[in-house]
Protein backbone atom coordinates (compact mmCIF):
# COMPACT_ATOMS: atom_id res chain seq x y z
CA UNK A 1 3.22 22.99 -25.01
CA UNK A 2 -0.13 22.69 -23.97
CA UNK A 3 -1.34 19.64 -21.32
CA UNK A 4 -2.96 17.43 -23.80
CA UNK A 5 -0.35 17.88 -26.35
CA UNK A 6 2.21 16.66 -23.71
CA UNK A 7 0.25 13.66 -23.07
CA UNK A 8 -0.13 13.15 -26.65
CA UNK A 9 3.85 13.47 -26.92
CA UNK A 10 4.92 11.01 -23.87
CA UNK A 11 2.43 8.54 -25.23
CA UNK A 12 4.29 8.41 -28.95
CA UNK A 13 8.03 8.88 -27.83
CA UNK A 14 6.96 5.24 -25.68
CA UNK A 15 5.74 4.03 -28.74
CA UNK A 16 8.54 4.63 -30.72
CA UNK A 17 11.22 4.37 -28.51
CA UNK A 18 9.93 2.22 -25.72
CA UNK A 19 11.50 4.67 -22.66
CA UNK A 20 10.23 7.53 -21.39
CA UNK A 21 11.78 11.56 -22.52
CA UNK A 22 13.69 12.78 -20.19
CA UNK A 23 15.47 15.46 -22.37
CA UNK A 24 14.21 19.22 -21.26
CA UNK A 25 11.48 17.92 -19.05
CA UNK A 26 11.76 17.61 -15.04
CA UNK A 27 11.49 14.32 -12.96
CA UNK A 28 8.28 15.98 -11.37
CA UNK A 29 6.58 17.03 -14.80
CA UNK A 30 6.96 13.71 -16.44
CA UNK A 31 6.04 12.04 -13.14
CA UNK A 32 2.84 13.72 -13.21
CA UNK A 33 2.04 12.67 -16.81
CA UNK A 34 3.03 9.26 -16.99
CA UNK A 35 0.92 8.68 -13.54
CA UNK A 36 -1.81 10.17 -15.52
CA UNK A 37 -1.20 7.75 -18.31
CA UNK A 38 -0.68 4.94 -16.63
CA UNK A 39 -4.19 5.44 -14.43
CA UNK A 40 -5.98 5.19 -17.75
CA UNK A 41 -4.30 2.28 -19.08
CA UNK A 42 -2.21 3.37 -21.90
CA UNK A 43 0.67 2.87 -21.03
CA UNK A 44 2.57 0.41 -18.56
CA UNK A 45 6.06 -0.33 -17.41
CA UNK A 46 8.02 -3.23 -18.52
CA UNK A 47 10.98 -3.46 -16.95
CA UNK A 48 13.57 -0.60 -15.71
CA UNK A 49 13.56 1.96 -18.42
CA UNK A 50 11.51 0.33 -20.35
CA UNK A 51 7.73 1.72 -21.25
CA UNK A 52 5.18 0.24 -23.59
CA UNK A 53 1.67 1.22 -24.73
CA UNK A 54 -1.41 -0.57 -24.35
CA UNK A 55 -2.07 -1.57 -28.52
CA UNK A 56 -5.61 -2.36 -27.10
CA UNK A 57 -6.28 1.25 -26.71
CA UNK A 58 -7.26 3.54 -29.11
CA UNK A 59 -5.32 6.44 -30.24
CA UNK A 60 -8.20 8.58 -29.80
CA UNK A 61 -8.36 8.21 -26.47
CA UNK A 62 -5.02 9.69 -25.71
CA UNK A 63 -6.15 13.03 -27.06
CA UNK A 64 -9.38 12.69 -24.69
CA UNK A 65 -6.54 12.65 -21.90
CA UNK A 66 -6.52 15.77 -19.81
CA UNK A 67 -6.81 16.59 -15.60
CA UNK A 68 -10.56 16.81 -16.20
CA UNK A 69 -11.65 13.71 -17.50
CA UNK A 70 -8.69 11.86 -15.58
CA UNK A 71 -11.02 9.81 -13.70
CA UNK A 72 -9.64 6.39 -13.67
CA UNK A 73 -11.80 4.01 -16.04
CA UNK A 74 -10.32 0.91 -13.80
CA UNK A 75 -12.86 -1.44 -12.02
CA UNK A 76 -10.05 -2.92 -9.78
CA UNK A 77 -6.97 -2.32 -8.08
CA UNK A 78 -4.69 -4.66 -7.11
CA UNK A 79 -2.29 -4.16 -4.12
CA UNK A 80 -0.87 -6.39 -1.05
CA UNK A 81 1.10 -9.03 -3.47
CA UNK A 82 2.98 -11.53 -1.99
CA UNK A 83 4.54 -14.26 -4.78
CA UNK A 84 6.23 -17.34 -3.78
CA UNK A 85 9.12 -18.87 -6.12
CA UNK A 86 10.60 -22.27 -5.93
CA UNK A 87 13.94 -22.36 -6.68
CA UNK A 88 16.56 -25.36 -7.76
CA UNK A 89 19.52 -26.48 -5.76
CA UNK A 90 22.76 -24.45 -5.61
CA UNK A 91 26.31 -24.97 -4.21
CA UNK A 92 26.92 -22.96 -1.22
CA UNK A 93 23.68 -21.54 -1.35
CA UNK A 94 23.33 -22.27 2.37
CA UNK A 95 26.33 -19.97 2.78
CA UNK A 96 24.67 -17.07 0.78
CA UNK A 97 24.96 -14.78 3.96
CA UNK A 98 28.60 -14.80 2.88
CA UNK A 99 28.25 -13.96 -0.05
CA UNK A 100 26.14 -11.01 0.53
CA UNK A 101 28.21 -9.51 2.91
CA UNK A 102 31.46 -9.86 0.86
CA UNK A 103 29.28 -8.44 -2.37
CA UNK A 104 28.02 -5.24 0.11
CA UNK A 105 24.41 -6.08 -0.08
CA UNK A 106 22.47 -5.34 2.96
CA UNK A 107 20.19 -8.17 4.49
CA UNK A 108 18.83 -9.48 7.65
CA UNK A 109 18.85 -12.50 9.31
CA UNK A 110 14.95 -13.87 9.77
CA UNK A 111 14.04 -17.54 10.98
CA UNK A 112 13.86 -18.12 6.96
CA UNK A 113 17.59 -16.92 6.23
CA UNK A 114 18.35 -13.46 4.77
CA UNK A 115 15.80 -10.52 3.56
CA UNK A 116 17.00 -8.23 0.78
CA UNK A 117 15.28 -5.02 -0.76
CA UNK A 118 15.02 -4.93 -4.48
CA UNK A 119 13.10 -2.69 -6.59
CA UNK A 120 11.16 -1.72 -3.34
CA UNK A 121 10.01 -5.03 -2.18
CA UNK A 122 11.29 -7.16 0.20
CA UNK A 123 12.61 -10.32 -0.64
CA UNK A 124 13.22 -13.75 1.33
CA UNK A 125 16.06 -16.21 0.68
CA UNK A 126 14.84 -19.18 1.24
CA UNK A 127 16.91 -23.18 1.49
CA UNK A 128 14.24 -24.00 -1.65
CA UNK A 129 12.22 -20.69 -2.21
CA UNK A 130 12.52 -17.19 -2.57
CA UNK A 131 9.60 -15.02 -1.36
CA UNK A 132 8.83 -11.68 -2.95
CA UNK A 133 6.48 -9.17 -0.69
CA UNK A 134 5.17 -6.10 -2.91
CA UNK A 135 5.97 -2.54 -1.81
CA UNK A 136 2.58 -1.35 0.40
CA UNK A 137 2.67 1.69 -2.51
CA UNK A 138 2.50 -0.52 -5.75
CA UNK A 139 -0.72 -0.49 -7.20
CA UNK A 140 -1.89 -2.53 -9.91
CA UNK A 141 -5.22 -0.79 -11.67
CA UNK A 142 -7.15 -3.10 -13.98
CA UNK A 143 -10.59 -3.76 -15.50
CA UNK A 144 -10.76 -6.69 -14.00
CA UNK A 145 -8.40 -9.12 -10.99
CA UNK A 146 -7.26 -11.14 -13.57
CA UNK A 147 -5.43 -8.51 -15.50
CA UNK A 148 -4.68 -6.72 -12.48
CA UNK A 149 -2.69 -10.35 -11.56
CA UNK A 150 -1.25 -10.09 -15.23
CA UNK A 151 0.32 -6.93 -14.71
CA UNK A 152 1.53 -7.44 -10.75
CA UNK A 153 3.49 -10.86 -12.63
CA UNK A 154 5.32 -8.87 -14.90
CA UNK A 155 6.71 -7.22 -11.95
CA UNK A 156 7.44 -10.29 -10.22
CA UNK A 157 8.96 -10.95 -13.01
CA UNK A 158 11.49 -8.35 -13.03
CA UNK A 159 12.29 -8.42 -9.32
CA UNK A 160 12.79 -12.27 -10.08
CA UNK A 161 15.62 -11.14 -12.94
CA UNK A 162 17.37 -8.80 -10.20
CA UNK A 163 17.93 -11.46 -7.64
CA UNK A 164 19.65 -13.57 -10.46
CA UNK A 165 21.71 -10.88 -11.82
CA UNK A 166 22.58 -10.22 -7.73
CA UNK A 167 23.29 -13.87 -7.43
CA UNK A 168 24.53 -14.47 -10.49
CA UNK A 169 22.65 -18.00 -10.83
CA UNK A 170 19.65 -18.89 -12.88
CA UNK A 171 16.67 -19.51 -10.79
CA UNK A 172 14.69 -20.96 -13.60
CA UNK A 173 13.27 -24.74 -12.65
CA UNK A 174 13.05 -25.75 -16.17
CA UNK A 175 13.02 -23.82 -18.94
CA UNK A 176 10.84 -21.09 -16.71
CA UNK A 177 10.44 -20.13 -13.27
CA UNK A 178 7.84 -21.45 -10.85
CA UNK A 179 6.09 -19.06 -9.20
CA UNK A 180 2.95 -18.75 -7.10
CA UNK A 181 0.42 -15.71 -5.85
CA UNK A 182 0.62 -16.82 -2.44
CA UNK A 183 -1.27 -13.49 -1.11
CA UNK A 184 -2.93 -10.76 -3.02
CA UNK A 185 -5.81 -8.09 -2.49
CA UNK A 186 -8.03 -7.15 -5.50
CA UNK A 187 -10.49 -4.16 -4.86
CA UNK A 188 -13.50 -3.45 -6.59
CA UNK A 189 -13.48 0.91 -6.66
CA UNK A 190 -15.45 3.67 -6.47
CA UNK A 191 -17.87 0.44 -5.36
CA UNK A 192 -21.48 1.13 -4.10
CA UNK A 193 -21.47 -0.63 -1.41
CA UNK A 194 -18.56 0.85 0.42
CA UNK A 195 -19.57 4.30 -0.40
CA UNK A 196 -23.06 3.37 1.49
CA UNK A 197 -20.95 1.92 4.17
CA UNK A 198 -19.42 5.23 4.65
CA UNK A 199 -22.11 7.25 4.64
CA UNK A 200 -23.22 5.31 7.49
CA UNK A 201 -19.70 6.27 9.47
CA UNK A 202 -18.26 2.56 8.61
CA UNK A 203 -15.06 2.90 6.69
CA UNK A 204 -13.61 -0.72 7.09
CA UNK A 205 -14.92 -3.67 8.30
CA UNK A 206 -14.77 -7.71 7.30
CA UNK A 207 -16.46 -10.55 6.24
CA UNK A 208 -15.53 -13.93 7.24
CA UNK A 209 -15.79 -17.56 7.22
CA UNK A 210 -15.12 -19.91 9.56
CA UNK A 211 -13.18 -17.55 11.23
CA UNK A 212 -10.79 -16.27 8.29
CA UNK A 213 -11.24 -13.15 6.45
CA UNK A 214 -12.19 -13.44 2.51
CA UNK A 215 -13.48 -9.82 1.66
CA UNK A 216 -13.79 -6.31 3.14
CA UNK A 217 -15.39 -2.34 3.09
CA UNK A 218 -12.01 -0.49 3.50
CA UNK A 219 -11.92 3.37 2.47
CA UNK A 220 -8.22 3.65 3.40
CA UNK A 221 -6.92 5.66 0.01
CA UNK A 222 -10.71 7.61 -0.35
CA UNK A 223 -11.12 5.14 -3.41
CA UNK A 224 -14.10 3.33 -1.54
CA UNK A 225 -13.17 -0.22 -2.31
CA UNK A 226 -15.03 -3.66 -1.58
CA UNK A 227 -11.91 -6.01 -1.42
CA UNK A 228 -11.41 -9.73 -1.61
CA UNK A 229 -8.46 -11.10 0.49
CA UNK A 230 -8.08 -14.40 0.61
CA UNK A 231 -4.38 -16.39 0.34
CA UNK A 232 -3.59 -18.52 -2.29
CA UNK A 233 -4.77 -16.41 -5.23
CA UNK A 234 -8.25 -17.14 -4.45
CA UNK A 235 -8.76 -13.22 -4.15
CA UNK A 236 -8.73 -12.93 -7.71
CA UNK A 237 -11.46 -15.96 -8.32
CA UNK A 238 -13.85 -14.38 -5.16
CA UNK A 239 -13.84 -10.51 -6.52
CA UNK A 240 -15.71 -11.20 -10.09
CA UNK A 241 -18.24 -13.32 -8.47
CA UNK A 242 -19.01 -10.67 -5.49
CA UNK A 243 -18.96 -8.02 -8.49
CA UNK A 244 -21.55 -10.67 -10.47
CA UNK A 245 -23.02 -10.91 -7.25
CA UNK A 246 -23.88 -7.36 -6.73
CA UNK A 247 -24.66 -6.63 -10.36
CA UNK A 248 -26.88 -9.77 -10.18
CA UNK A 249 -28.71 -7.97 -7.01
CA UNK A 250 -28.77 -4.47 -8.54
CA UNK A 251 -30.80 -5.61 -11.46
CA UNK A 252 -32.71 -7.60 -9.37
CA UNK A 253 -33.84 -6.16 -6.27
CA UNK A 254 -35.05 -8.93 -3.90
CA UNK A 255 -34.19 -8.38 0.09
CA UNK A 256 -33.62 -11.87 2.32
CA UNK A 257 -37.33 -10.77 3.56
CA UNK A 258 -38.99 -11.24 0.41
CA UNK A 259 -37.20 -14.60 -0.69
CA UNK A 260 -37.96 -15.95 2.50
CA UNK A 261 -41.97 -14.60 2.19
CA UNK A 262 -41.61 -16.32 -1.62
CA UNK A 263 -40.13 -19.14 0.33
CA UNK A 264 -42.51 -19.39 2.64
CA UNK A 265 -45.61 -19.37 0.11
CA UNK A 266 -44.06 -21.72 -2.16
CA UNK A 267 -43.79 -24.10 0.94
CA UNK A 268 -47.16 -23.64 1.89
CA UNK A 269 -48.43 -24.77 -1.90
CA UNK A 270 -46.16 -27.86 -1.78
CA UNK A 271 -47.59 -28.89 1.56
CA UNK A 272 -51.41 -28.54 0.26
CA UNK A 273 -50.18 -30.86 -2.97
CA UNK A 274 -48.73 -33.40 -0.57
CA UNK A 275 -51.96 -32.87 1.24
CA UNK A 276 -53.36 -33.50 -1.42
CA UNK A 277 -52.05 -36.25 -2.61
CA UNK A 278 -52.20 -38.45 1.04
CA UNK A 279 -56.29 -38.15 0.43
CA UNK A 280 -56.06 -39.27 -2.67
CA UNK A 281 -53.65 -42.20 -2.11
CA UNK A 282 -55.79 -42.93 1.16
CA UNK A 283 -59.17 -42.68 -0.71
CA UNK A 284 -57.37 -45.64 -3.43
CA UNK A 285 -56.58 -47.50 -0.53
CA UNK A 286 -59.94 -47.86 0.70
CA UNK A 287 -60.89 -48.94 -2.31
CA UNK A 288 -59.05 -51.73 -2.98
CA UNK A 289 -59.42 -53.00 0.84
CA UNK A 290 -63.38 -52.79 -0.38
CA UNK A 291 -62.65 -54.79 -3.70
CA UNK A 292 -60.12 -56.94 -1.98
CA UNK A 293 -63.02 -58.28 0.47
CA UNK A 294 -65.81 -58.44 -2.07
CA UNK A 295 -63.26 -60.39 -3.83
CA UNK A 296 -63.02 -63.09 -0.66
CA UNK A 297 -66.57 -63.06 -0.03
CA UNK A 298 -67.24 -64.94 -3.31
């Protein structure tokens, strides 16, 4: 079977089956693939064993699928996820060292109770929370931070569903779960900037503000990213407005030198108005201190 015709084939057994083949083909082949696939956003994992594809995409793109043209058509990636979930009040849940240990899950004991591995990421039991900290190899790629966020959720999602079924206990507040992107990094790739960076022997540096870190050059996977970094989610508000930003600049080249000239100029005509102006006012003056005393002199 030829390469594209593979892709081709992995793409429509997803479709119509929503798993991936695994009859006659090796766990290396089909890795290779489906990492192909996945890079150019046609298809994306659900849960455990379960695939979709991306109906936004065009079945004509699939065949235009091959090692050649697999350059990734993603703007961002998102990596670094940390997500915060409240959770509602259980019996015994302050004894859940307990029940790990007499259920054979390994943990360790950290100032904020027990850590757990799940799916790859690490997860804290919390008294009221459980935090989940994203394996340093998952990736999120994107067009933009937002969907990038979208897709790291589903995730969370899915890790969240493996603690319960571990627990055995809802941790739904509600009818859904309440979760939070307390940390997250969204990089821009393949971004100009960085690449100039490097070319100047700078690989990584940072930018911050009022001491705290909000964005960053970092060439650490040879994807040359410009990354925003912030906690809180913020990350994925600040990386469309440094891409707007740069865009913005791009199509209009103006260095601080020049605004500041422009500035300057501008300055310099608003003085000579006000200039101006002061004669003018102290000209109407005079005159009505001159009509003022004709006026008395009557």
């Amino acid at each position: 079977m030829r390469k594209n015709n593979f892709y081709l084939y992995v793409y429509e057994y997803i479709r119509k089956s929503g798993k991936l083949p695994t009859k006659d083909v090796s766990k290396q082949k089909l890795n290779y693939y489906v990492k192909k696939l996945k890079r150019q956003d046609l298809i994306y994992k659900v849960g455990y064993g379960v695939w979709k594809i991306n109906e936004r995409k065009r079945f004509e793109e699939v065949k235009k699928v091959n090692d050649d043209t697999m350059q990734t058509h993603h703007k961002t990636r998102g990596h670094g996820f940390v997500f915060k979930v409240m959770i509602p009040a259980f019996d015994l849940w302050d004894q859940r060292d307990i029940f790990l240990r007499d259920n054979y899950v390994p943990f360790k004991r950290i100032k904020q109770g027990q850590s757990i591995v799940l799916r790859g990421h690490t997860i804290w039991l919390c008294n009221s929370s459980i935090v989940i900290y994203f394996s340093p190899k998952s990736s999120f790629y994107a067009t933009s931070s937002y969907e990038s966020s979208g897709r790291a959720l589903i995730e969370c999602k899915e890790t969240i569903r493996a603690v319960e079924r571990l627990i055995g206990k809802s941790l739904k507040l509600g009818k859904g779960w309440l979760v939070s992107e307390a940390k997250s990094h969204y990089a821009d790739i393949r971004n100009v900037l960085s690449k100039y960076y490097h070319s100047k022997g700078i690989s990584r540096f940072e930018v911050t503000q009022s001491g705290k870190a909000w964005a960053m050059v970092d060439n650490s996977f040879n994807l040359f990213e410009l990354e925003t970094i912030a906690g809180g989610g913020k990350s994925k508000e600040d990386l469309p407005k440094l891409q707007m930003f740069l865009n913005d600049l791009r199509d209009n080249p103006e260095t601080l030198s020049n605004i500041k000239a422009k500035t300057t100029d501008e300055l310099k005509d608003v003085y000579n108005v006000i200039r101006e102006q002061n004669k003018i006012i102290a000209s109407m003056e005079a005159q009505i201190i001159r009509l003022t005393n004709l006026i008395e002199n009557k």
